[in-house]
N, C-alpha and C. Protein backbone atom coordinates (compact mmCIF):
# COMPACT_ATOMS: atom_id res chain seq x y z
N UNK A 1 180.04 94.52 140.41
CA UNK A 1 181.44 94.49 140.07
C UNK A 1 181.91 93.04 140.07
N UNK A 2 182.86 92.64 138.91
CA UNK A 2 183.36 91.38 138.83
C UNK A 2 184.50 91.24 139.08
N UNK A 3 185.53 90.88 139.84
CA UNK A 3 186.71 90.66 139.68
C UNK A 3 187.36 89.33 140.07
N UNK A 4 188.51 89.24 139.03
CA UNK A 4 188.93 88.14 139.28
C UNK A 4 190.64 88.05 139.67
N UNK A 5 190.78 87.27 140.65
CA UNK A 5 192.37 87.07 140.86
C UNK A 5 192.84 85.41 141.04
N UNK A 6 193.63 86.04 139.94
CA UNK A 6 194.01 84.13 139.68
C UNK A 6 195.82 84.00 140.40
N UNK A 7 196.13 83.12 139.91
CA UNK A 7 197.90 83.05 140.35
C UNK A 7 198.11 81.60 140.56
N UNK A 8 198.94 81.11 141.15
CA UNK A 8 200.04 79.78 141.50
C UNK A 8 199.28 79.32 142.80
N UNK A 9 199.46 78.14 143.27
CA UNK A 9 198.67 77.68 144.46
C UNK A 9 200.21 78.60 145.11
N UNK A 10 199.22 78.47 146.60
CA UNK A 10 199.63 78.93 147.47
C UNK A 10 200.04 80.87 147.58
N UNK A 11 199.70 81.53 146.59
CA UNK A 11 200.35 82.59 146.61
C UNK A 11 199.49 83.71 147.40
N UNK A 12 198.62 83.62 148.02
CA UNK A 12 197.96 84.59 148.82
C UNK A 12 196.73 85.14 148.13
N UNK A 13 196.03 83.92 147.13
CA UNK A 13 194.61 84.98 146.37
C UNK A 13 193.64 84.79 147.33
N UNK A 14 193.38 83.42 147.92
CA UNK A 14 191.84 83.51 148.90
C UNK A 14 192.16 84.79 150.07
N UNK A 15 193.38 84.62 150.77
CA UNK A 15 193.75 85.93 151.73
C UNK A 15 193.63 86.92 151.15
N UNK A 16 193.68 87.80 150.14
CA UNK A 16 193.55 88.70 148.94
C UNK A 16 192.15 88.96 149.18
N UNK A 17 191.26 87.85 148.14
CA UNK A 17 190.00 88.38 147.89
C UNK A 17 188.71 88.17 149.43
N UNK A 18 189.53 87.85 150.27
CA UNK A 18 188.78 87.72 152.11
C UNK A 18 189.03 88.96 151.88
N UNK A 19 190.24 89.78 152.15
CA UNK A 19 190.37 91.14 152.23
C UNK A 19 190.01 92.30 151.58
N UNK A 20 189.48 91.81 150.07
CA UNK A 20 188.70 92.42 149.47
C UNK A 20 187.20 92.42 149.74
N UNK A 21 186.95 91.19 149.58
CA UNK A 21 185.60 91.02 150.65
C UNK A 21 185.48 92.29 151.77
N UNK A 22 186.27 92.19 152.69
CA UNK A 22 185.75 92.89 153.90
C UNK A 22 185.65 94.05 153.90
N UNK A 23 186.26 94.78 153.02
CA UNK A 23 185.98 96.01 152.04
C UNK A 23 184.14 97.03 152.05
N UNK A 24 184.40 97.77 152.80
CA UNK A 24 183.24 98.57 152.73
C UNK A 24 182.03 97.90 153.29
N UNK A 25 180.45 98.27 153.28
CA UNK A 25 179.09 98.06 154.04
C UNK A 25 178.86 97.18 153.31
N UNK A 26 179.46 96.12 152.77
CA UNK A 26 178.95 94.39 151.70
C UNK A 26 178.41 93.19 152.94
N UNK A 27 177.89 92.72 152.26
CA UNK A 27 177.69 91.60 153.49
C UNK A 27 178.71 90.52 152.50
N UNK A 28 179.29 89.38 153.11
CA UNK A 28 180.14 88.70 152.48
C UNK A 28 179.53 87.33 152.85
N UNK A 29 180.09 86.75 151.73
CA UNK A 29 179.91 85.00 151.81
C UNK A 29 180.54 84.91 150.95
N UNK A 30 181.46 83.61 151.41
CA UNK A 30 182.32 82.51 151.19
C UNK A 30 181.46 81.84 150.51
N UNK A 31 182.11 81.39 148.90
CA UNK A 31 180.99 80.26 148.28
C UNK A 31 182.31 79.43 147.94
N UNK A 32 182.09 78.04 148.63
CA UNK A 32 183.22 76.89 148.67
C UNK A 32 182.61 76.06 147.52
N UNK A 33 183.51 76.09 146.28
CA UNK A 33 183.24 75.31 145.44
C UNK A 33 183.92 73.87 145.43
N UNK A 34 184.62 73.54 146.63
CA UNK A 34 184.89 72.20 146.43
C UNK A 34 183.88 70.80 146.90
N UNK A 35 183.63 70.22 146.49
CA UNK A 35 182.79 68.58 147.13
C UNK A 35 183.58 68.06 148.15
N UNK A 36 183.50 68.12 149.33
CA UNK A 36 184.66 67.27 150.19
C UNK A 36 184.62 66.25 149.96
N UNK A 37 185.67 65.23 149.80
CA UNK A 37 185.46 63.50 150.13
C UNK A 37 185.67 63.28 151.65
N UNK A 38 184.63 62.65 152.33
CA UNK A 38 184.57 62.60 153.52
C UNK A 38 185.48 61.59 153.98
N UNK A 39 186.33 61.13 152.50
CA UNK A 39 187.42 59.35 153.35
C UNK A 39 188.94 60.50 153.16
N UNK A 40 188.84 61.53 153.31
CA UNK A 40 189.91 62.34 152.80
C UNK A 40 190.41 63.18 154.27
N UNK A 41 191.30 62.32 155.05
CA UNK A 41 191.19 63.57 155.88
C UNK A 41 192.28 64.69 155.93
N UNK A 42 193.03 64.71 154.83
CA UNK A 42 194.15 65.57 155.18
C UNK A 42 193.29 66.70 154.18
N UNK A 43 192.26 66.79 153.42
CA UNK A 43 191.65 68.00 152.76
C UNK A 43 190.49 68.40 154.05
N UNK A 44 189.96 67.56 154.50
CA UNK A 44 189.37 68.07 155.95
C UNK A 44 189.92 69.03 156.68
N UNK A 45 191.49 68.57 156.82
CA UNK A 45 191.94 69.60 157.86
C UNK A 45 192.30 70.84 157.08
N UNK A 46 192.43 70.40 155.61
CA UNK A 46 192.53 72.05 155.08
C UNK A 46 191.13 72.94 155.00
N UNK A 47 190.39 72.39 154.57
CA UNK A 47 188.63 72.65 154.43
C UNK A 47 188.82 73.54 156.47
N UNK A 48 189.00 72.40 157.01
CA UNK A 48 188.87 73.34 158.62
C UNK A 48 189.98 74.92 158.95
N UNK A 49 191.36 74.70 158.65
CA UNK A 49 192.26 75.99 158.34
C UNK A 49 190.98 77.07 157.19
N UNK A 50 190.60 76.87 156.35
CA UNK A 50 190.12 77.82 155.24
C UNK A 50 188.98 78.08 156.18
N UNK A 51 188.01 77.68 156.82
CA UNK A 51 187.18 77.82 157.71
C UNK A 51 187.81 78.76 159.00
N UNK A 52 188.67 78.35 159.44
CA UNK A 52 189.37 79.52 160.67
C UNK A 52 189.46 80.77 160.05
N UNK A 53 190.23 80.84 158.31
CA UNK A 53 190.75 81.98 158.06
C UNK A 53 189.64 83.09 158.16
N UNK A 54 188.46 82.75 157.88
CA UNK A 54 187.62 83.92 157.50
C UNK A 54 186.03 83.81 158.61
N UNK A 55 186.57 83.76 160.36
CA UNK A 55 185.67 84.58 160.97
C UNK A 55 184.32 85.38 160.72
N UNK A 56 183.33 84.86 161.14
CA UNK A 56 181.56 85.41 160.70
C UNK A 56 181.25 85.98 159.52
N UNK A 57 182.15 85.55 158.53
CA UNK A 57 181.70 85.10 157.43
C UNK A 57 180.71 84.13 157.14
N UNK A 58 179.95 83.97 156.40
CA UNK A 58 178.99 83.13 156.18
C UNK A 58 179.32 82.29 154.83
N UNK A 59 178.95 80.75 155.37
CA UNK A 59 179.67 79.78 153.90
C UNK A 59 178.52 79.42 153.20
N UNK A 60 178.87 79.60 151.93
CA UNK A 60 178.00 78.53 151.10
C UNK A 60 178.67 77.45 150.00
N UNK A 61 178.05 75.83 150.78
CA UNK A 61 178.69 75.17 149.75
C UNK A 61 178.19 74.58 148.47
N UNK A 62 178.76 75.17 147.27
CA UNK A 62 177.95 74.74 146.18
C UNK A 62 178.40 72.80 145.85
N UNK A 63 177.23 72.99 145.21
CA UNK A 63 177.23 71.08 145.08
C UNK A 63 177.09 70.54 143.49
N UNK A 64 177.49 70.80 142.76
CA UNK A 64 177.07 70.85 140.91
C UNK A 64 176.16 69.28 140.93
N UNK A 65 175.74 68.35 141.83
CA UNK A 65 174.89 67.37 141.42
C UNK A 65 173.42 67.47 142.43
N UNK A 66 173.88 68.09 143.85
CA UNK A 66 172.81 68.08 144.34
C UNK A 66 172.13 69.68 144.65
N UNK A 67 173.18 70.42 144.41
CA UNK A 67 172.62 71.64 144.80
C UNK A 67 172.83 72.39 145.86
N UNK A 68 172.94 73.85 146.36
CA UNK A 68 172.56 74.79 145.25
C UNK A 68 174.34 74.50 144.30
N UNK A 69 173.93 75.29 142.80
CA UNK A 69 175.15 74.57 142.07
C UNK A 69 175.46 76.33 142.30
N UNK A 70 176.66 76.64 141.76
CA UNK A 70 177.54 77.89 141.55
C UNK A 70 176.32 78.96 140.73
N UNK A 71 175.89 78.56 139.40
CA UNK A 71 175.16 79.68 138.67
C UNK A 71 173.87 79.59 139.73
N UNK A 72 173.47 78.39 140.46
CA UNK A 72 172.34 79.06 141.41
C UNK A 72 172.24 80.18 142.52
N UNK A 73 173.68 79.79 142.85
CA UNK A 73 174.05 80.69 144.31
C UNK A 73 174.29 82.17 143.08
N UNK A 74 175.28 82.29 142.25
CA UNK A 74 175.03 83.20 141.24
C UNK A 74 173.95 84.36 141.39
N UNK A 75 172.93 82.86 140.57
CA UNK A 75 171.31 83.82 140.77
C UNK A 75 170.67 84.35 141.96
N UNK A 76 170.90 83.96 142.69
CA UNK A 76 170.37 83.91 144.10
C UNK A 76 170.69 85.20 144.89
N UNK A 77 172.02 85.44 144.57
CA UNK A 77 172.64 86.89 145.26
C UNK A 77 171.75 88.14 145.17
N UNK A 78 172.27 88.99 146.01
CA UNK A 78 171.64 90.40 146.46
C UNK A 78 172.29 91.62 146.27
N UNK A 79 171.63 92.30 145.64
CA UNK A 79 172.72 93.76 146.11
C UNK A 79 172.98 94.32 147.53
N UNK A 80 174.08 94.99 147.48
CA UNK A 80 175.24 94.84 148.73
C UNK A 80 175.40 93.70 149.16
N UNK A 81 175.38 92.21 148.79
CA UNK A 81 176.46 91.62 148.70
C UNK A 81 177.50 91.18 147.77
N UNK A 82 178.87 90.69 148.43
CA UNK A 82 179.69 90.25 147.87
C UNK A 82 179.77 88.80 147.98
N UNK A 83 180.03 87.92 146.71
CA UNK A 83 180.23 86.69 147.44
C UNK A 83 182.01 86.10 146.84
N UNK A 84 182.93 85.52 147.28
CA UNK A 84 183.80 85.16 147.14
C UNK A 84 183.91 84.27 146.75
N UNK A 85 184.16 83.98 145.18
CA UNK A 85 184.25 82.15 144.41
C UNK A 85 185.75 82.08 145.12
N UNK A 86 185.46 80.45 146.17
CA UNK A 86 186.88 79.68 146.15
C UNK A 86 187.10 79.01 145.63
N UNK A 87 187.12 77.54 144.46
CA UNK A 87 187.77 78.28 143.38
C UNK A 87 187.40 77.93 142.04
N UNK A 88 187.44 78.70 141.08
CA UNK A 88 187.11 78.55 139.50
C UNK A 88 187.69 76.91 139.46
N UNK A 89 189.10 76.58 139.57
CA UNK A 89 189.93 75.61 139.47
C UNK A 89 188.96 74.48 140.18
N UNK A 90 188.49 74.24 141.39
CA UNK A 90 187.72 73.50 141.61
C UNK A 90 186.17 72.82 141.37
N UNK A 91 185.60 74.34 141.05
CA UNK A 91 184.32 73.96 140.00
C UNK A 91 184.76 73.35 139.43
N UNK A 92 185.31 73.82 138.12
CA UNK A 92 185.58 73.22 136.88
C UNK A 92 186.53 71.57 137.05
N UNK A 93 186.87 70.90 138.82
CA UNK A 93 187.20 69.70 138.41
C UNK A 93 186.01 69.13 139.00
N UNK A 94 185.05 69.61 139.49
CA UNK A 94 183.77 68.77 139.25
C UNK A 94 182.75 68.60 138.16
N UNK A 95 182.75 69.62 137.37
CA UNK A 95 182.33 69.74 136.17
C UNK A 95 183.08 68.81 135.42
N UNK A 96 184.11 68.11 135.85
CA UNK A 96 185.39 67.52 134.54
C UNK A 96 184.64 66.01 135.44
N UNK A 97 184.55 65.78 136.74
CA UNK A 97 184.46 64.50 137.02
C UNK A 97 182.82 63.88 136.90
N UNK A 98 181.83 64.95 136.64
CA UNK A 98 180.44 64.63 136.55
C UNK A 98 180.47 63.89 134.89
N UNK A 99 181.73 64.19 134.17
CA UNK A 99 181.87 63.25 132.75
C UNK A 99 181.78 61.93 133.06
N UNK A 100 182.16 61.09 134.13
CA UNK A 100 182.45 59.91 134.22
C UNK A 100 183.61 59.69 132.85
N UNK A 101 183.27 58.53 132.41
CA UNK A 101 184.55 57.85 131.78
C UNK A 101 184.64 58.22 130.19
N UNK A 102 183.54 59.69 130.10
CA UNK A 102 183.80 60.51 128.65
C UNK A 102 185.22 60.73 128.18
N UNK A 103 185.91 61.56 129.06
CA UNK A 103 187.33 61.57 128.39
C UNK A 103 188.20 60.67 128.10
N UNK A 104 187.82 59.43 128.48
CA UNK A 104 188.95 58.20 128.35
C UNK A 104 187.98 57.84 126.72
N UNK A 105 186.92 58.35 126.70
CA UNK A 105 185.91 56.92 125.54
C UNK A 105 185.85 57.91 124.32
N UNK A 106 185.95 59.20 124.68
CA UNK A 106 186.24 59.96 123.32
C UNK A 106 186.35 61.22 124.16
N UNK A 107 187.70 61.74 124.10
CA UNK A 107 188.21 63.03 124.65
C UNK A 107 187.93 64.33 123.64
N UNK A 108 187.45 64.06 122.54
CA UNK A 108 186.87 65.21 121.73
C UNK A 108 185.36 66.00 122.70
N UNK A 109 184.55 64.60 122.36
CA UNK A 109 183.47 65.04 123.01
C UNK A 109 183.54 65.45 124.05
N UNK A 110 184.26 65.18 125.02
CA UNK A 110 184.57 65.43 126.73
C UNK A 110 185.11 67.02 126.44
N UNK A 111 185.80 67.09 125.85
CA UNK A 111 186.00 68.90 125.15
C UNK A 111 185.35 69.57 125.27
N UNK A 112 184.22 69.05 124.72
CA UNK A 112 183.24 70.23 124.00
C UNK A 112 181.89 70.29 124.91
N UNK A 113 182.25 68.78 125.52
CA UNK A 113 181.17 68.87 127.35
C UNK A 113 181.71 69.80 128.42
N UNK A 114 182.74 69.81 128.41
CA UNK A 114 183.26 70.59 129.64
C UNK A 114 183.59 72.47 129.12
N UNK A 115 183.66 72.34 127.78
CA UNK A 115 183.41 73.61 127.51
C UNK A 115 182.04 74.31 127.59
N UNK A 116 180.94 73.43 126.94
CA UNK A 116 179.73 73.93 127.09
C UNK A 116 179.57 74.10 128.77
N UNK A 117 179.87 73.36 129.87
CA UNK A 117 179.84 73.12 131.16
C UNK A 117 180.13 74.93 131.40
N UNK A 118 181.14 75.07 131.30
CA UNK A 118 181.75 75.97 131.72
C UNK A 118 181.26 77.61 131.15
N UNK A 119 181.11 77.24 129.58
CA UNK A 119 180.30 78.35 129.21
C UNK A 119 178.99 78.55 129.72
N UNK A 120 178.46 77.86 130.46
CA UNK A 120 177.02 77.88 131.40
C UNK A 120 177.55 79.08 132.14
N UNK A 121 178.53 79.27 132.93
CA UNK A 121 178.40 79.91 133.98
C UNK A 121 178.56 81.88 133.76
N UNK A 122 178.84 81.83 132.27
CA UNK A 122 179.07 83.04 131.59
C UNK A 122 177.74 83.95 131.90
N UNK A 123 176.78 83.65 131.21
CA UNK A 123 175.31 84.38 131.84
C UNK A 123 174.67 84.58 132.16
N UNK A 124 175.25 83.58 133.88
CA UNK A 124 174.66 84.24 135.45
C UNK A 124 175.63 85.51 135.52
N UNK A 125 176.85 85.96 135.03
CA UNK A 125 177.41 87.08 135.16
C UNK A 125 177.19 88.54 134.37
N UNK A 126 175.62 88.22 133.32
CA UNK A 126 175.11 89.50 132.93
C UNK A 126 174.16 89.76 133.79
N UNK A 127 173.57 88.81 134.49
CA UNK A 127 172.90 89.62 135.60
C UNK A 127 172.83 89.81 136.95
N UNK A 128 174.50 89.77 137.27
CA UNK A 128 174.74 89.75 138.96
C UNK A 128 173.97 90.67 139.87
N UNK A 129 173.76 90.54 140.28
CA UNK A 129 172.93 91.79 141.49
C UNK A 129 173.87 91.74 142.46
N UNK A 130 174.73 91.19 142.85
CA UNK A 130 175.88 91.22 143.60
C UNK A 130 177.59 91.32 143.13
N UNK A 131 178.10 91.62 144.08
CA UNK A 131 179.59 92.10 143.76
C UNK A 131 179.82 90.56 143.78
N UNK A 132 180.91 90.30 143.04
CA UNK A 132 181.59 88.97 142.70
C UNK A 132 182.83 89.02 142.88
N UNK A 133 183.93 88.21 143.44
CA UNK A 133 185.20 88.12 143.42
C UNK A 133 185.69 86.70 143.66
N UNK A 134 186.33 86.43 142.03
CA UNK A 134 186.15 84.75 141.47
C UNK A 134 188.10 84.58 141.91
N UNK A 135 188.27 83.63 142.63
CA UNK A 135 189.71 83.15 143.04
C UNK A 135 189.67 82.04 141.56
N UNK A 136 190.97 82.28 141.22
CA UNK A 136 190.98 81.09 139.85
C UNK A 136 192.52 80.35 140.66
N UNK A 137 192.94 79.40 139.68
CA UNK A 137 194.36 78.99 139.63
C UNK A 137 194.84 79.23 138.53
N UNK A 138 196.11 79.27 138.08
CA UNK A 138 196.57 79.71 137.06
C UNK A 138 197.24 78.38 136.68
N UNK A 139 196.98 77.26 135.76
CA UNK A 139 197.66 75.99 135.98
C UNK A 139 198.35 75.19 135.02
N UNK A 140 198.31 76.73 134.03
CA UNK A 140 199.27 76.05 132.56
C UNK A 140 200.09 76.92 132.77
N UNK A 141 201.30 76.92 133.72
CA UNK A 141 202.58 77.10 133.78
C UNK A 141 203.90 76.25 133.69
N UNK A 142 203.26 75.17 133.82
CA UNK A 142 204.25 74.40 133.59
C UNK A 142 204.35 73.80 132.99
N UNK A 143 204.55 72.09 132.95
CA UNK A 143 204.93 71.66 132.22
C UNK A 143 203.55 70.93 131.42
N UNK A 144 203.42 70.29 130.47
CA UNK A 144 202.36 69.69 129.71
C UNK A 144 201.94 68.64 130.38
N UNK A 145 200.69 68.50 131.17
CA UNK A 145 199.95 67.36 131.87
C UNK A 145 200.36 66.34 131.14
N UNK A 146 200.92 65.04 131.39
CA UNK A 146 201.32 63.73 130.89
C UNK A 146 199.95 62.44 130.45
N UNK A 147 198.87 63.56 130.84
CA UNK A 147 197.05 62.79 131.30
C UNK A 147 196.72 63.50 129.93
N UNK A 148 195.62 62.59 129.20
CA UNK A 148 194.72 63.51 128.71
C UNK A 148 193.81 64.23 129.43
N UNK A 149 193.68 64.05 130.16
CA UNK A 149 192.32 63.85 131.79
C UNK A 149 193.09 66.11 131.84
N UNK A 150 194.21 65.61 132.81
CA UNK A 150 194.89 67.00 133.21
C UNK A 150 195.27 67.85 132.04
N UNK A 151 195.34 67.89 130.80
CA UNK A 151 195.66 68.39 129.84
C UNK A 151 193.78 69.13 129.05
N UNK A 152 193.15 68.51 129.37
CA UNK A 152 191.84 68.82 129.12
C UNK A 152 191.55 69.72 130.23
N UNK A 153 191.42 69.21 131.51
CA UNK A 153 191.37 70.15 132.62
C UNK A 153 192.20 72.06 132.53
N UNK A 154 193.56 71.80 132.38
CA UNK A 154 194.41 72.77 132.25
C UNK A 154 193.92 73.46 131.17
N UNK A 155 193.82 73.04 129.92
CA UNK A 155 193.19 73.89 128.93
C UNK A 155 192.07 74.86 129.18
N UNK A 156 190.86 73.78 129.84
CA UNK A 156 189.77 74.53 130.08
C UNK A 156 189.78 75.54 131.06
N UNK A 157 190.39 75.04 132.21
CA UNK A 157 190.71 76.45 133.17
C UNK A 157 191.16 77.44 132.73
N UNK A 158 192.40 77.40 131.58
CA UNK A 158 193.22 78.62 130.91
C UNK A 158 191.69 79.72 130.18
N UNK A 159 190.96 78.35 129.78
CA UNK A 159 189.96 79.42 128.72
C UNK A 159 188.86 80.18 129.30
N UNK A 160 188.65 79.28 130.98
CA UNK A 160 187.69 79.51 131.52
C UNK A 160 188.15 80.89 132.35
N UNK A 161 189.27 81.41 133.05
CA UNK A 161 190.11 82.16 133.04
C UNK A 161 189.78 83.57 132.41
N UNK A 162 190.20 83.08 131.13
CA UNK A 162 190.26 84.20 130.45
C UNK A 162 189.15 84.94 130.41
N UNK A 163 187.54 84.24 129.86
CA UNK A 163 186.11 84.67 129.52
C UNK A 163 186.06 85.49 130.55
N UNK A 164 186.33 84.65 131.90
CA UNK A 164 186.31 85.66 133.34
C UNK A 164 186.73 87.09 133.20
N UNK A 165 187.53 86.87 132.68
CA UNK A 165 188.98 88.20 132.78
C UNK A 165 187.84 89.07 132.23
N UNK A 166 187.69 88.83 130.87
CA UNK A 166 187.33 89.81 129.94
C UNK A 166 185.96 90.26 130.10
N UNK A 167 185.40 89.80 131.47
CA UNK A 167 184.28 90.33 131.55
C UNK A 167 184.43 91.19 133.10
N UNK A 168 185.17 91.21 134.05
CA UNK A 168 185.76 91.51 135.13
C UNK A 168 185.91 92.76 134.69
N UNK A 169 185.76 93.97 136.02
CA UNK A 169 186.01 95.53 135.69
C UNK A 169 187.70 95.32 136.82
N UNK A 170 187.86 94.32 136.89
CA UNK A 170 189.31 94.01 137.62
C UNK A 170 189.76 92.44 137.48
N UNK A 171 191.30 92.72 137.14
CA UNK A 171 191.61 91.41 137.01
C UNK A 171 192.69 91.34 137.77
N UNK A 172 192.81 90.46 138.91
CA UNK A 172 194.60 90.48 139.29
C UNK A 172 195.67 89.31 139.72
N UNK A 173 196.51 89.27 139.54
CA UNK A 173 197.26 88.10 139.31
C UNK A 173 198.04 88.39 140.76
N UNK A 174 198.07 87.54 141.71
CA UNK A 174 198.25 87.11 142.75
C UNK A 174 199.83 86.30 142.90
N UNK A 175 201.32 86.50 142.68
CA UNK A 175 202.12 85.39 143.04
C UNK A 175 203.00 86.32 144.48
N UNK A 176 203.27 84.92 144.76
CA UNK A 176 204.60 85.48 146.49
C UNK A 176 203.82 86.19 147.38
N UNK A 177 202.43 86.82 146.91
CA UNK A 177 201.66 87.44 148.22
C UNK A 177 201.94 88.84 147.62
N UNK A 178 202.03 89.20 146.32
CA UNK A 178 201.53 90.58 146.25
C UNK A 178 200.91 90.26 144.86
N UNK A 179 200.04 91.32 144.76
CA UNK A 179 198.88 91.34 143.85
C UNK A 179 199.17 92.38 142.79
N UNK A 180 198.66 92.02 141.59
CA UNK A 180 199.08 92.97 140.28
C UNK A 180 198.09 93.37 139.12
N UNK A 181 197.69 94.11 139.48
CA UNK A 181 196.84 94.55 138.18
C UNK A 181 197.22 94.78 137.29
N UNK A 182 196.15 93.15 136.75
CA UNK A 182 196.81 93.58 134.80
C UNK A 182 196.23 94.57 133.95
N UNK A 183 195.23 94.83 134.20
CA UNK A 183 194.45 95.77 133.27
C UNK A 183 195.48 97.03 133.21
N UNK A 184 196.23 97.35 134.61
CA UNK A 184 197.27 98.61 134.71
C UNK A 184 198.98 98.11 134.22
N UNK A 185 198.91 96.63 134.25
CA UNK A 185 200.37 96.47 133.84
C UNK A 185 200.74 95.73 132.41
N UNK A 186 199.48 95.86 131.75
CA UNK A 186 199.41 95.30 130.48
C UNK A 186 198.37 95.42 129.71
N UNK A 187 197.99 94.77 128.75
CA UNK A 187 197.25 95.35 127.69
C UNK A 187 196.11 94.04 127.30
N UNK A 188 194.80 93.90 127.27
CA UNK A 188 194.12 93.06 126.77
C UNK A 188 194.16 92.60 125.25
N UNK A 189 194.24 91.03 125.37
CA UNK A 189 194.42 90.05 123.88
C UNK A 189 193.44 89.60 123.57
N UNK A 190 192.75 89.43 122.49
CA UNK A 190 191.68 88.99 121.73
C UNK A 190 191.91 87.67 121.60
N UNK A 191 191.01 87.26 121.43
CA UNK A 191 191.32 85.35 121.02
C UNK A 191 190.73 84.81 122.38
């Protein structure tokens, strides 16, 4: 089973999909898709809070340069387990920063790198052997990134998002701390 719950920072999806996690005889793991910067300490102390929240749970941190990367841990899974992507939004800004200085030297190509990037991760999900539950951000709500950098980013998450969606036997949108199934409160779009 695939599901995905995306929404607004802060709105209650990692608390959501922990609680989905703990859901029935699954064994669970936390797969932390962020790279810490170790000169960073105010994401330390969040990295340590996200660590309190979820008790004998077991972490895995994916690394997209050294390893294991996301489609490895992917492959790697078991039936009866679940593993919990934290977050789509963060893969995909390491996938955007392994470009180096592509998007400044031709932002076409940086496009179509970070799309292929991202379309990688599409078919480790035809052959999960494990339950999946992918936390996204939802991050074209507002206003138009003023960056080409964040405007490339935002795009790709929107698209990367979606592929998710449409392959998910659940999709749910997460704001204020209650959760909404779209598949039940709306209708799937092509494109």
């Amino acid at each position: 089973m695939i599901v995905l719950i995306t929404g607004p920072v802060r709105s209650g999806k990692s608390a959501f999909a922990l609680e989905l996690a703990r859901e029935g005889e699954r064994v669970a793991f936390y797969i932390a898709t962020y790279e810490a910067d170790p000169h960073d300490p105010e994401m330390a102390r969040r990295i340590e809070r996200h660590r309190a929240a979820r008790p004998g749970m077991a972490t895995i941190e994916t690394n997209e340069r050294t390893g294991p990367t996301l489609v490895e841990t992917l492959a790697a899974a078991k039936p009866g387990e679940v593993l919990v992507i934290d977050s789509l939004g963060t893969w995909l800004s390491a996938q955007l920063l392994a470009l180096g200085d592509l998007p400044e030297r031709d932002p076409v190509a940086a496009a179509a790198e970070l799309e292929r990037r991202a379309a990688a991760l599409l078919p480790a999900l035809e052959s999960l052997a494990a339950d999946v539950i992918f936390v996204s951000e939802e991050a074209g709500w507002g206003v138009v990134p003023p960056t080409a950098l964040g405007r490339l980013f935002r795009d790709q998450l929107g698209r990367t998002n979606a592929s998710i969606a449409q392959r998910a036997d659940q999709a749910l949108l997460v704001v204020a701390g209650f959760a909404i199934d779209l598949a039940a409160a709306g209708r799937r779009v092509s494109g």
